[in-house]
N, C-alpha and C. Protein backbone atom coordinates (compact mmCIF):
# COMPACT_ATOMS: atom_id res chain seq x y z
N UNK A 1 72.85 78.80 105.73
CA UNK A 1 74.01 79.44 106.29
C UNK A 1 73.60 80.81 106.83
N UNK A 2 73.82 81.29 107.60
CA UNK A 2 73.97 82.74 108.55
C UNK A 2 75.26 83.29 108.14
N UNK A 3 74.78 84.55 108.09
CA UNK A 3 75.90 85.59 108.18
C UNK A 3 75.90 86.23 109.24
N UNK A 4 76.93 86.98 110.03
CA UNK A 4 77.03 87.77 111.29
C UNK A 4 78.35 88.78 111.33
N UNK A 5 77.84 89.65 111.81
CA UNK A 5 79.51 90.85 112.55
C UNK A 5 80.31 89.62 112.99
N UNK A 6 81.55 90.02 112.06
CA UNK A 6 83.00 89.21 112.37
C UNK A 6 83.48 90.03 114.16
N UNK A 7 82.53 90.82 114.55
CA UNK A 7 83.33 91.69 115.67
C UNK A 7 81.55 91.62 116.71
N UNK A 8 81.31 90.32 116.52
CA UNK A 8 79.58 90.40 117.27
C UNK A 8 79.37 90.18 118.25
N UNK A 9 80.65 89.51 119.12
CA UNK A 9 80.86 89.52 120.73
C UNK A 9 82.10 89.83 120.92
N UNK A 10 83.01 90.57 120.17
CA UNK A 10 83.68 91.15 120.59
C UNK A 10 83.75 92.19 121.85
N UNK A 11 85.16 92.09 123.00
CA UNK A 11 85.08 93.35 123.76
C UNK A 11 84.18 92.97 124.78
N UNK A 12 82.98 92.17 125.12
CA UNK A 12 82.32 91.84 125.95
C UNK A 12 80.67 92.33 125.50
N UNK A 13 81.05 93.40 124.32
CA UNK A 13 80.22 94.31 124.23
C UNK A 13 79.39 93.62 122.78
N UNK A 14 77.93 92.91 122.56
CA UNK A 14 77.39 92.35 121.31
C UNK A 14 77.25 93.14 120.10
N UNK A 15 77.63 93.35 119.11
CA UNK A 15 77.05 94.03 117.85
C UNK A 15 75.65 94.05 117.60
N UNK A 16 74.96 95.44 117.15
CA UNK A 16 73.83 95.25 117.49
C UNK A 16 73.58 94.77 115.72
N UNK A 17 73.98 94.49 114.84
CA UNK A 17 73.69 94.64 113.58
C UNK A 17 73.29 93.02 113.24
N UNK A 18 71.80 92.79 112.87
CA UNK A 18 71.25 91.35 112.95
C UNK A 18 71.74 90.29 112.37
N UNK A 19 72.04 89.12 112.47
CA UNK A 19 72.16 88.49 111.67
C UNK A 19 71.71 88.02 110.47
N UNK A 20 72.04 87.68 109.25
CA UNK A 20 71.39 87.36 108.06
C UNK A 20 71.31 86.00 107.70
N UNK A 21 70.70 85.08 106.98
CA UNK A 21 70.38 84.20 106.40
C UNK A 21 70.86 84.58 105.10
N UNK A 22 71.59 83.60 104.35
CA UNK A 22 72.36 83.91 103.58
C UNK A 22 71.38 83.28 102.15
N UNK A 23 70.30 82.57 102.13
CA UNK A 23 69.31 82.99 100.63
C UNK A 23 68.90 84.44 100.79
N UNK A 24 68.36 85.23 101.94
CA UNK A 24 68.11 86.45 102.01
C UNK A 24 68.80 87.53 101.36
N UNK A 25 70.50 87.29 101.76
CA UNK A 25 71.15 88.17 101.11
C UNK A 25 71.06 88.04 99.48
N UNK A 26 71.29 86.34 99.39
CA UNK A 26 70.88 86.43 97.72
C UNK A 26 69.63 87.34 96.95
N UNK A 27 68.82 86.85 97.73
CA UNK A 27 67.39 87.28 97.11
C UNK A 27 67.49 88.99 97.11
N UNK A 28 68.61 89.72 97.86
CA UNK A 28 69.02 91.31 98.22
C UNK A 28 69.23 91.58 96.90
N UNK A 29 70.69 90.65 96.38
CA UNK A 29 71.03 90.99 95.64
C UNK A 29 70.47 90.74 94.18
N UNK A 30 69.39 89.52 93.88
CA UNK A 30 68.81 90.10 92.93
C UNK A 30 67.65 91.19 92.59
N UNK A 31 67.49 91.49 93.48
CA UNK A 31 67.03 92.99 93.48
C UNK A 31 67.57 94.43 93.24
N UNK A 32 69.35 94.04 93.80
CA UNK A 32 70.52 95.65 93.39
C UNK A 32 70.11 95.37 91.82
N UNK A 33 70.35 93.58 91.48
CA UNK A 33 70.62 93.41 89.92
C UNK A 33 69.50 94.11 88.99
N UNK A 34 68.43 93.66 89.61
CA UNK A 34 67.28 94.72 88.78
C UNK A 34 67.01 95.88 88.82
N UNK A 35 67.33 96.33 89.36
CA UNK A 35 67.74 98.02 89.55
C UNK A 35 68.70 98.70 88.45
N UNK A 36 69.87 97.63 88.68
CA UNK A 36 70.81 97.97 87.59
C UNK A 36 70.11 97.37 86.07
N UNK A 37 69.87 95.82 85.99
CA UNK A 37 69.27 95.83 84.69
C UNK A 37 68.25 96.94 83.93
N UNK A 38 67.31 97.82 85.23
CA UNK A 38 66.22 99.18 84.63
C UNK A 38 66.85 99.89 83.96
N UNK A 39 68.58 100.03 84.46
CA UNK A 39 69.14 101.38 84.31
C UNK A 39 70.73 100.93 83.44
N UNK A 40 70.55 99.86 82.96
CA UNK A 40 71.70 99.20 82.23
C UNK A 40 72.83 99.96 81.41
N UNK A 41 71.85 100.71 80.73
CA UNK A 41 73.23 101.77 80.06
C UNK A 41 73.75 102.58 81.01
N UNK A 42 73.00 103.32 81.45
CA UNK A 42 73.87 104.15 83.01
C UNK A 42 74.84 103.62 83.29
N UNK A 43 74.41 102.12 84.02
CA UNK A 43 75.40 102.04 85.25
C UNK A 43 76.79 101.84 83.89
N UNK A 44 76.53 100.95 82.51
CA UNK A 44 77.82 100.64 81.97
C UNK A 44 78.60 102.28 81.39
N UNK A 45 77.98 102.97 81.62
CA UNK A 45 78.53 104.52 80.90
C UNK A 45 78.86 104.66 82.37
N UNK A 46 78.68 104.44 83.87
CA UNK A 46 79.40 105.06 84.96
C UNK A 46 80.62 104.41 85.01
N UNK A 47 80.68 102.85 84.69
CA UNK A 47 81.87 101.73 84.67
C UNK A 47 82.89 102.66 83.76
N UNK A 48 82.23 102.62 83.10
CA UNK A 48 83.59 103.29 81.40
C UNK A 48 83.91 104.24 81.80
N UNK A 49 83.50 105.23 82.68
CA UNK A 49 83.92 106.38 83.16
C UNK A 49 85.47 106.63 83.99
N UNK A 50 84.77 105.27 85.38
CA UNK A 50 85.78 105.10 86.05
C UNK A 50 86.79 104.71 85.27
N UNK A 51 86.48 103.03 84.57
CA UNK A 51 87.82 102.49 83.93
C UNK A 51 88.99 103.55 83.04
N UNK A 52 88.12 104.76 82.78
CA UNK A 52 89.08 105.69 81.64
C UNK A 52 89.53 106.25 82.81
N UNK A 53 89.21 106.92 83.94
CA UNK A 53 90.17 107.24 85.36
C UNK A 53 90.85 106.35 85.41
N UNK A 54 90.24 105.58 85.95
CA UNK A 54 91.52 104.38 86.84
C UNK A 54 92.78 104.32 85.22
N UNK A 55 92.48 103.96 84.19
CA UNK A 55 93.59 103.95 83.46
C UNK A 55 94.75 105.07 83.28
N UNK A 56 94.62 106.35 83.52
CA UNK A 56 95.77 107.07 83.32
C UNK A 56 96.06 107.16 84.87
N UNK A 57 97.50 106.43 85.18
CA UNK A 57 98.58 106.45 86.30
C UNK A 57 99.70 107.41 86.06
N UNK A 58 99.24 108.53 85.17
CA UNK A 58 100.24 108.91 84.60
C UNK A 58 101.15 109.54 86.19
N UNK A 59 100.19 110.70 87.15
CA UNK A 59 100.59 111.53 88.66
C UNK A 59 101.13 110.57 89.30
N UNK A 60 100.65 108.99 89.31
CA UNK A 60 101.37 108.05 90.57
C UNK A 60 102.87 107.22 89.84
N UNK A 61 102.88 107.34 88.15
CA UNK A 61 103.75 106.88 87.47
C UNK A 61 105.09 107.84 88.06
N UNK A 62 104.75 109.12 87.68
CA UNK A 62 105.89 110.08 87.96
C UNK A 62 106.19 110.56 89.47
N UNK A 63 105.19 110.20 90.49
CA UNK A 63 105.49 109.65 92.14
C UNK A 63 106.53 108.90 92.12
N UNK A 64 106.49 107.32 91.27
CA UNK A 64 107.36 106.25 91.43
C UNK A 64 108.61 106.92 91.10
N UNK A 65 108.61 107.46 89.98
CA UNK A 65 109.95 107.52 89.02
C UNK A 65 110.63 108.51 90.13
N UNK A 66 110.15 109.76 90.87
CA UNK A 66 110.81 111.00 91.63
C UNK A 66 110.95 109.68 92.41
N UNK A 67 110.12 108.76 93.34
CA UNK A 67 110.98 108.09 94.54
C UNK A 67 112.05 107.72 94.04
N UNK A 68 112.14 106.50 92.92
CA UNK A 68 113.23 105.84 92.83
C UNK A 68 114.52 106.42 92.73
N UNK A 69 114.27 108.28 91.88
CA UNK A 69 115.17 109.04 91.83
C UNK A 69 116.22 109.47 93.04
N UNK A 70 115.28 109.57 94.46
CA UNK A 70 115.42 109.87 95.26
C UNK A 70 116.34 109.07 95.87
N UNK A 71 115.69 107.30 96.21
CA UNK A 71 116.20 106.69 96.59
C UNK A 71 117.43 106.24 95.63
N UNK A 72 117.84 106.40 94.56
CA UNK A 72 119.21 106.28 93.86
C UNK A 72 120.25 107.51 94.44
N UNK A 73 119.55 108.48 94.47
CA UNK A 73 120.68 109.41 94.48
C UNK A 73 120.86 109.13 96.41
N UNK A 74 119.95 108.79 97.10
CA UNK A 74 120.46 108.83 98.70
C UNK A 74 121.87 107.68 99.00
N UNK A 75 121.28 106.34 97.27
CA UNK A 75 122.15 105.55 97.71
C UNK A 75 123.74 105.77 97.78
N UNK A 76 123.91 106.77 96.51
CA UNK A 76 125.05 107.56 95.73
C UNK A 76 125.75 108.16 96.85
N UNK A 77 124.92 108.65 97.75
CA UNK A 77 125.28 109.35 99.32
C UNK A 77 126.13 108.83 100.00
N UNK A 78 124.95 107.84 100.08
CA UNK A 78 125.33 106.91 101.46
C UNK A 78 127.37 106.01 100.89
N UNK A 79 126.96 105.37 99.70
CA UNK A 79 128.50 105.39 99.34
C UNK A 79 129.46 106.00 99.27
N UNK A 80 129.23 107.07 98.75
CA UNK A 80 130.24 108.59 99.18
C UNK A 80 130.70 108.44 100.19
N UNK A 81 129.76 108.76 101.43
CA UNK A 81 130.10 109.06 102.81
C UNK A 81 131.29 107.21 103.16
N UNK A 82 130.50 106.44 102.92
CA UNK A 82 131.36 105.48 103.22
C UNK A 82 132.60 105.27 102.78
N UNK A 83 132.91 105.70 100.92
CA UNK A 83 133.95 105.66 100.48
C UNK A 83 134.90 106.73 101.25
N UNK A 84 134.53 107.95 101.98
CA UNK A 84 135.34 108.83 102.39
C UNK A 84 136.07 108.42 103.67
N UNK A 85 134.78 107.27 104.32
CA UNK A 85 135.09 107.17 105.69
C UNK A 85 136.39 106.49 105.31
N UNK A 86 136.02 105.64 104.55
CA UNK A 86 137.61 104.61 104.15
C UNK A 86 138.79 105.23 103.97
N UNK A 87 139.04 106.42 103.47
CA UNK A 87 139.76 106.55 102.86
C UNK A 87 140.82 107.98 104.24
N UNK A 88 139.61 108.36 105.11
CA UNK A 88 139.81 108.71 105.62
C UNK A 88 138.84 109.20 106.93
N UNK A 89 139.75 108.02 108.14
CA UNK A 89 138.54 107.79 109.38
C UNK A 89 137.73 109.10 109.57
N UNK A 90 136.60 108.74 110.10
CA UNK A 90 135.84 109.32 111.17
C UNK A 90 135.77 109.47 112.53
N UNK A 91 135.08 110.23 113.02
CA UNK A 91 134.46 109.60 114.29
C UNK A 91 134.12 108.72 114.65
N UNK A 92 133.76 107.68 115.58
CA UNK A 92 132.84 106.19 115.02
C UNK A 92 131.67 106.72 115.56
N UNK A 93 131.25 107.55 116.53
CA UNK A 93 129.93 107.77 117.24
C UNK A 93 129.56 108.87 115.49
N UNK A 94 129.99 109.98 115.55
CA UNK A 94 129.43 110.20 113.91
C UNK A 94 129.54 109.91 112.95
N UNK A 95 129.90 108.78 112.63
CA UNK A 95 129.67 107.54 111.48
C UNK A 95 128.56 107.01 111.48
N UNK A 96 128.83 106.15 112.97
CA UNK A 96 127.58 105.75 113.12
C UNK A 96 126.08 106.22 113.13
N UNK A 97 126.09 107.62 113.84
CA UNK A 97 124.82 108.18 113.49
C UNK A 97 124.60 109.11 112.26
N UNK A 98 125.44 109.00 111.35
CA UNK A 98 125.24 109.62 110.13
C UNK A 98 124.60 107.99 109.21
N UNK A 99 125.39 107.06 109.62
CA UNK A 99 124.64 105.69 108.69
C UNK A 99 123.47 105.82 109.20
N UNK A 100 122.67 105.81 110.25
CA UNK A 100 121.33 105.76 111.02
C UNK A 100 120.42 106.50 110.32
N UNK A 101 121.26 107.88 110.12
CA UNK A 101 119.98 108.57 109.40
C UNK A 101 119.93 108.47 108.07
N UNK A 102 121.14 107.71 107.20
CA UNK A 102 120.68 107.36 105.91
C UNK A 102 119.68 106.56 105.90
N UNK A 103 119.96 105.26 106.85
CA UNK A 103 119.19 104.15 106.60
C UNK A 103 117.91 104.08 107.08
N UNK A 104 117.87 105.58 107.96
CA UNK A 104 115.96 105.90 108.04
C UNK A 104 115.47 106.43 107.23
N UNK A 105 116.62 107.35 106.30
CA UNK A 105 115.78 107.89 105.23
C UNK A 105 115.39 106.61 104.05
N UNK A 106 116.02 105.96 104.14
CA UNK A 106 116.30 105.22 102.90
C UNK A 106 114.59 104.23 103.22
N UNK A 107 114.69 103.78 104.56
CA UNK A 107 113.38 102.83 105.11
C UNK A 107 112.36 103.47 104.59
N UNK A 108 112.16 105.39 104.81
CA UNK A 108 111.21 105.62 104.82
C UNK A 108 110.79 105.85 103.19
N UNK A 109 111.70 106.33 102.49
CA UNK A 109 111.99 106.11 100.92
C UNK A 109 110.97 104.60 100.43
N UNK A 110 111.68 103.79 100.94
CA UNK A 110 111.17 102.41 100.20
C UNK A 110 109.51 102.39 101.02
N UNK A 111 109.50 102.87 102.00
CA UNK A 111 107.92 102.84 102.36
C UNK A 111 106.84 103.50 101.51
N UNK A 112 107.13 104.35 100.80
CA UNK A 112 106.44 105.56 100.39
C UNK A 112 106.48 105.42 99.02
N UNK A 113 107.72 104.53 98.64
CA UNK A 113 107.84 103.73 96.99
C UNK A 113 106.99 102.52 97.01
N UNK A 114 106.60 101.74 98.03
CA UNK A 114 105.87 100.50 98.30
C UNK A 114 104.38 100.87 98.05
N UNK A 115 104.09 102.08 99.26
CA UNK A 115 102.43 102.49 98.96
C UNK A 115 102.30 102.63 97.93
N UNK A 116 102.91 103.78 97.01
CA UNK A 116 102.74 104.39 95.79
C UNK A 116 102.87 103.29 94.29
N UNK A 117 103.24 101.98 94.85
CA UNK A 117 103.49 100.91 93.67
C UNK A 117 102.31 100.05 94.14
N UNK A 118 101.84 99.96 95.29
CA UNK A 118 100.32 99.77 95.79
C UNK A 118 99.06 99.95 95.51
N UNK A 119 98.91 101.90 95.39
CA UNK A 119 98.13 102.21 95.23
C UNK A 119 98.18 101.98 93.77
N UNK A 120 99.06 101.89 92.68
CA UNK A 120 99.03 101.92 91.38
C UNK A 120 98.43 100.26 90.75
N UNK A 121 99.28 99.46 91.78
CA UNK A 121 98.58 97.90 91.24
C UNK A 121 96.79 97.71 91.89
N UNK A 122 96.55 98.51 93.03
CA UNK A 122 94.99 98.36 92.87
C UNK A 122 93.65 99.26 92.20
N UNK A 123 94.77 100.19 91.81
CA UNK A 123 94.38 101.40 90.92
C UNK A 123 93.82 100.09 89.21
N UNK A 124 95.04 99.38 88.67
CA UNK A 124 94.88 99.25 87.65
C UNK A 124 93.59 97.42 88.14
N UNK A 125 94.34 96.88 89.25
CA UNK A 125 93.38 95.87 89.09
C UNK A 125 92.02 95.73 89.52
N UNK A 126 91.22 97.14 89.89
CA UNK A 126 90.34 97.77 90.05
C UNK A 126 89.89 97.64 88.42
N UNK A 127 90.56 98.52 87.96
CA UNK A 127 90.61 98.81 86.02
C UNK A 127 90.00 97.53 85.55
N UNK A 128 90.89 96.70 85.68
CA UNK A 128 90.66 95.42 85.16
C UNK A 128 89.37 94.47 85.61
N UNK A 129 88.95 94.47 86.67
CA UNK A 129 87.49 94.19 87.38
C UNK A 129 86.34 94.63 86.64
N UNK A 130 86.16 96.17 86.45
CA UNK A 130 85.78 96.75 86.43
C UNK A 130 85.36 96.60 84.67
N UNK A 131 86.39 96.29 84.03
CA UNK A 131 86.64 95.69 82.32
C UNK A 131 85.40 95.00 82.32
N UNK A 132 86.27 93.67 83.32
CA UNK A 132 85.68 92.23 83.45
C UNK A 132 83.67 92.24 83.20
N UNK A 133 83.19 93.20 84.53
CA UNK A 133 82.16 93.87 84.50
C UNK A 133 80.78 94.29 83.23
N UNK A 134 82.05 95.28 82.71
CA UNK A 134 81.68 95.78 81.59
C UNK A 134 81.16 94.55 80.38
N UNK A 135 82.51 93.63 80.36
CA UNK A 135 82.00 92.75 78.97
C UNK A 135 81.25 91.98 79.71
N UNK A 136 81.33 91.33 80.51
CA UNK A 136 80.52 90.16 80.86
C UNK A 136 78.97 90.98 80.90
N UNK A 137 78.49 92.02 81.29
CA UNK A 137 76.93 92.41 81.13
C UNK A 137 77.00 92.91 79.72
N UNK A 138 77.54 93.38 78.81
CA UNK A 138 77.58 93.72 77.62
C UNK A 138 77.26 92.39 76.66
N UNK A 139 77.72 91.84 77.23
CA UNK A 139 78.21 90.56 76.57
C UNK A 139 76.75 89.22 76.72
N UNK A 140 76.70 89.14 78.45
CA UNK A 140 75.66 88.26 79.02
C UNK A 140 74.69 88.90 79.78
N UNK A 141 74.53 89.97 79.64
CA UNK A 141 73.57 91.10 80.69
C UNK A 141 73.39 90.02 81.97
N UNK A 142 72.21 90.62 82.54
CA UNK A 142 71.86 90.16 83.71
C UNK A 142 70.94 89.03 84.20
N UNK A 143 71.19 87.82 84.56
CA UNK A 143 69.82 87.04 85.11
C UNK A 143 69.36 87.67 86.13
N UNK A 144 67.94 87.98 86.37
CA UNK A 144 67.79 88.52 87.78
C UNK A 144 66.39 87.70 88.12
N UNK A 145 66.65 86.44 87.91
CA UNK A 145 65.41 85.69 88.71
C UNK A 145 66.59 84.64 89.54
N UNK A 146 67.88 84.55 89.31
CA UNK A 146 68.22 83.66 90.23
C UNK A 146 70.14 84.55 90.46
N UNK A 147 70.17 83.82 91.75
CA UNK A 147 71.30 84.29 91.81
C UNK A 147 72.89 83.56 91.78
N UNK A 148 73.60 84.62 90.53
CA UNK A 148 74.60 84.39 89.91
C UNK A 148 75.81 84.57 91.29
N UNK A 149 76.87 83.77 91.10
CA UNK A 149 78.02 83.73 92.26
C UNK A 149 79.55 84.95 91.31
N UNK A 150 79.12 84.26 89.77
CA UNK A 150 80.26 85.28 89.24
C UNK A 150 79.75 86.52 88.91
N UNK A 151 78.75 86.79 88.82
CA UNK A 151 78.45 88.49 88.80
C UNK A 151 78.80 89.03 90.35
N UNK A 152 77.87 88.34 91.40
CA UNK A 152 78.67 88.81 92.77
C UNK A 152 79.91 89.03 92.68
N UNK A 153 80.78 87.98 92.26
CA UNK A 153 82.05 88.68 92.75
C UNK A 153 82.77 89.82 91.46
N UNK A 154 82.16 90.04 90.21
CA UNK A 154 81.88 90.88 89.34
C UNK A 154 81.67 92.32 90.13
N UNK A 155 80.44 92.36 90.64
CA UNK A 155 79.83 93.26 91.04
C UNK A 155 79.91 94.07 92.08
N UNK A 156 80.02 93.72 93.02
CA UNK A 156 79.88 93.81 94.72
C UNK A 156 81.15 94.09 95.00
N UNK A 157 81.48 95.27 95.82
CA UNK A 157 82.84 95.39 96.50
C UNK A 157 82.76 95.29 97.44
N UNK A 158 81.76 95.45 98.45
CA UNK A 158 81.39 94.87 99.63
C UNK A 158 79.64 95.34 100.10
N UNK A 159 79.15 94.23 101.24
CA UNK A 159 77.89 94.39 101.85
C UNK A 159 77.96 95.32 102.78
N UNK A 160 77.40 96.17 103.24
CA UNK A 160 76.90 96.43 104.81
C UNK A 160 75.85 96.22 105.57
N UNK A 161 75.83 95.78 106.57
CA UNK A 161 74.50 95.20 107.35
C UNK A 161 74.44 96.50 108.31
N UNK A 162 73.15 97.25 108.07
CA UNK A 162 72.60 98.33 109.27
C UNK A 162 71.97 97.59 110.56
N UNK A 163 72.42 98.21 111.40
CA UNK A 163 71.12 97.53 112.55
C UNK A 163 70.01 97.67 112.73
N UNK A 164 69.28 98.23 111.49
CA UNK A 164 67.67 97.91 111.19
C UNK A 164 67.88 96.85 110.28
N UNK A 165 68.65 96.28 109.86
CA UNK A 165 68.78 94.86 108.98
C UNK A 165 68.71 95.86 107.50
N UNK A 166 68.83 96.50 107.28
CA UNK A 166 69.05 96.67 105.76
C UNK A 166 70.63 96.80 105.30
N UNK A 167 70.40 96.19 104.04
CA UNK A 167 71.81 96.15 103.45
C UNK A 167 72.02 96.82 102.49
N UNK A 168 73.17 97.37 102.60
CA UNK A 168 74.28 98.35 101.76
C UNK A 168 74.82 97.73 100.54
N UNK A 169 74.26 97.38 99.37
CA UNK A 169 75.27 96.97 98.52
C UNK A 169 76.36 97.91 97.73
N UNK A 170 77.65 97.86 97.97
CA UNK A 170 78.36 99.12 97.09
C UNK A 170 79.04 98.27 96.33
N UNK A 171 79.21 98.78 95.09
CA UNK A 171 79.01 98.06 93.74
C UNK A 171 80.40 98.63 93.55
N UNK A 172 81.18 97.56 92.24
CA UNK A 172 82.77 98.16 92.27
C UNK A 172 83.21 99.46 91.27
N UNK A 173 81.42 100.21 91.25
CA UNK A 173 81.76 101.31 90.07
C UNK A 173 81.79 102.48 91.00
N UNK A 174 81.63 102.29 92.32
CA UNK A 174 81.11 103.28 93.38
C UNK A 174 79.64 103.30 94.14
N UNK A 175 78.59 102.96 93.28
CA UNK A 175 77.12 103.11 93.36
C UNK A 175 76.80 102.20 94.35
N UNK A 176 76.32 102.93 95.42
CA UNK A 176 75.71 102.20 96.72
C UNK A 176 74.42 101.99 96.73
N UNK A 177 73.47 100.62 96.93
CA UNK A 177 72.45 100.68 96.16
C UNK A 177 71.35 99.88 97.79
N UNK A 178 71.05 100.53 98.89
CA UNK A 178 70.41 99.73 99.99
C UNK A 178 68.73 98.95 99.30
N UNK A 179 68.98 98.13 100.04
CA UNK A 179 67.65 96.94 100.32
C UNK A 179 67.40 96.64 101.11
């Protein structure tokens, strides 16, 4: 199998970054693995590091809680204004553009409650990867004469291919490790 730039004739214009043979990349990666097996306690004391970051959400916990605050009390508003309209008309042109700008605030409210419940679920399932990581080499350390498919996806947060053909492995603790 070959690997290649998903963007390699794109535009008219070729990617210059080579193609790979995909035992090659294997054979890459048991080489990041022995690097890391030299340095085994390191890299699991850099893992535990992150995982104790990534675990306190406490700044994006209290993000959520002020949005939702926000967006409760705009809703409290927005009923007000409507219960008043009822009770006693409006304008309809400033009705109408007074609902407009609730319901942009309110869009942009739930946008900004969406990222922030986003960044918190890949915050923690980062955490949890990252666990996974930890016990499984704690647990089964490393083969590094052949190559494993569940440590890859353990390990690896993504490749980069340079256009001198060397590859970027960045690992899901941060540690970028080229071959």
């Amino acid at each position: 199998m070959i690997w290649q730039c998903n963007h390699k004739f794109k535009n008219g214009e070729k990617c210059k970054t080579p193609h790979l043979y995909e035992d090659d990349i294997k054979k890459r990666f048991i080489e990041v693995c022995n690097r890391i097996v030299s340095d085994k306690e390191d890299f699991l004391l850099s893992c535990q590091q992150i995982v104790e970051m990534l675990s306190n959400t406490t700044a994006l916990d209290r993000k959520i809680e002020a949005q939702y605050i926000y967006l409760n009390g705009l809703t409290v508003s927005m009923q007000e204004f409507i219960k008043e309209n009822a009770m006693k008309p409006q304008d309809e042109d400033f009705y109408k553009k007074k609902m407009a700008e609730y319901n942009a605030q309110k869009a942009e409210a739930e946008r900004v409650l969406h990222d922030l419940q986003g960044k918190r679920a890949a915050r923690l399932s980062r955490k949890e990867l990252l666990e996974g990581l930890i016990r499984t080499m704690s647990r089964e350390g490393i083969v590094t004469d052949t190559f494993d498919g569940k440590l890859w996806l353990l390990l690896v947060e993504k490749a980069t291919v340079g256009t001198d053909g060397k590859l970027t492995f960045t690992l899901r603790n941060g540690m970028e490790i080229e071959v």
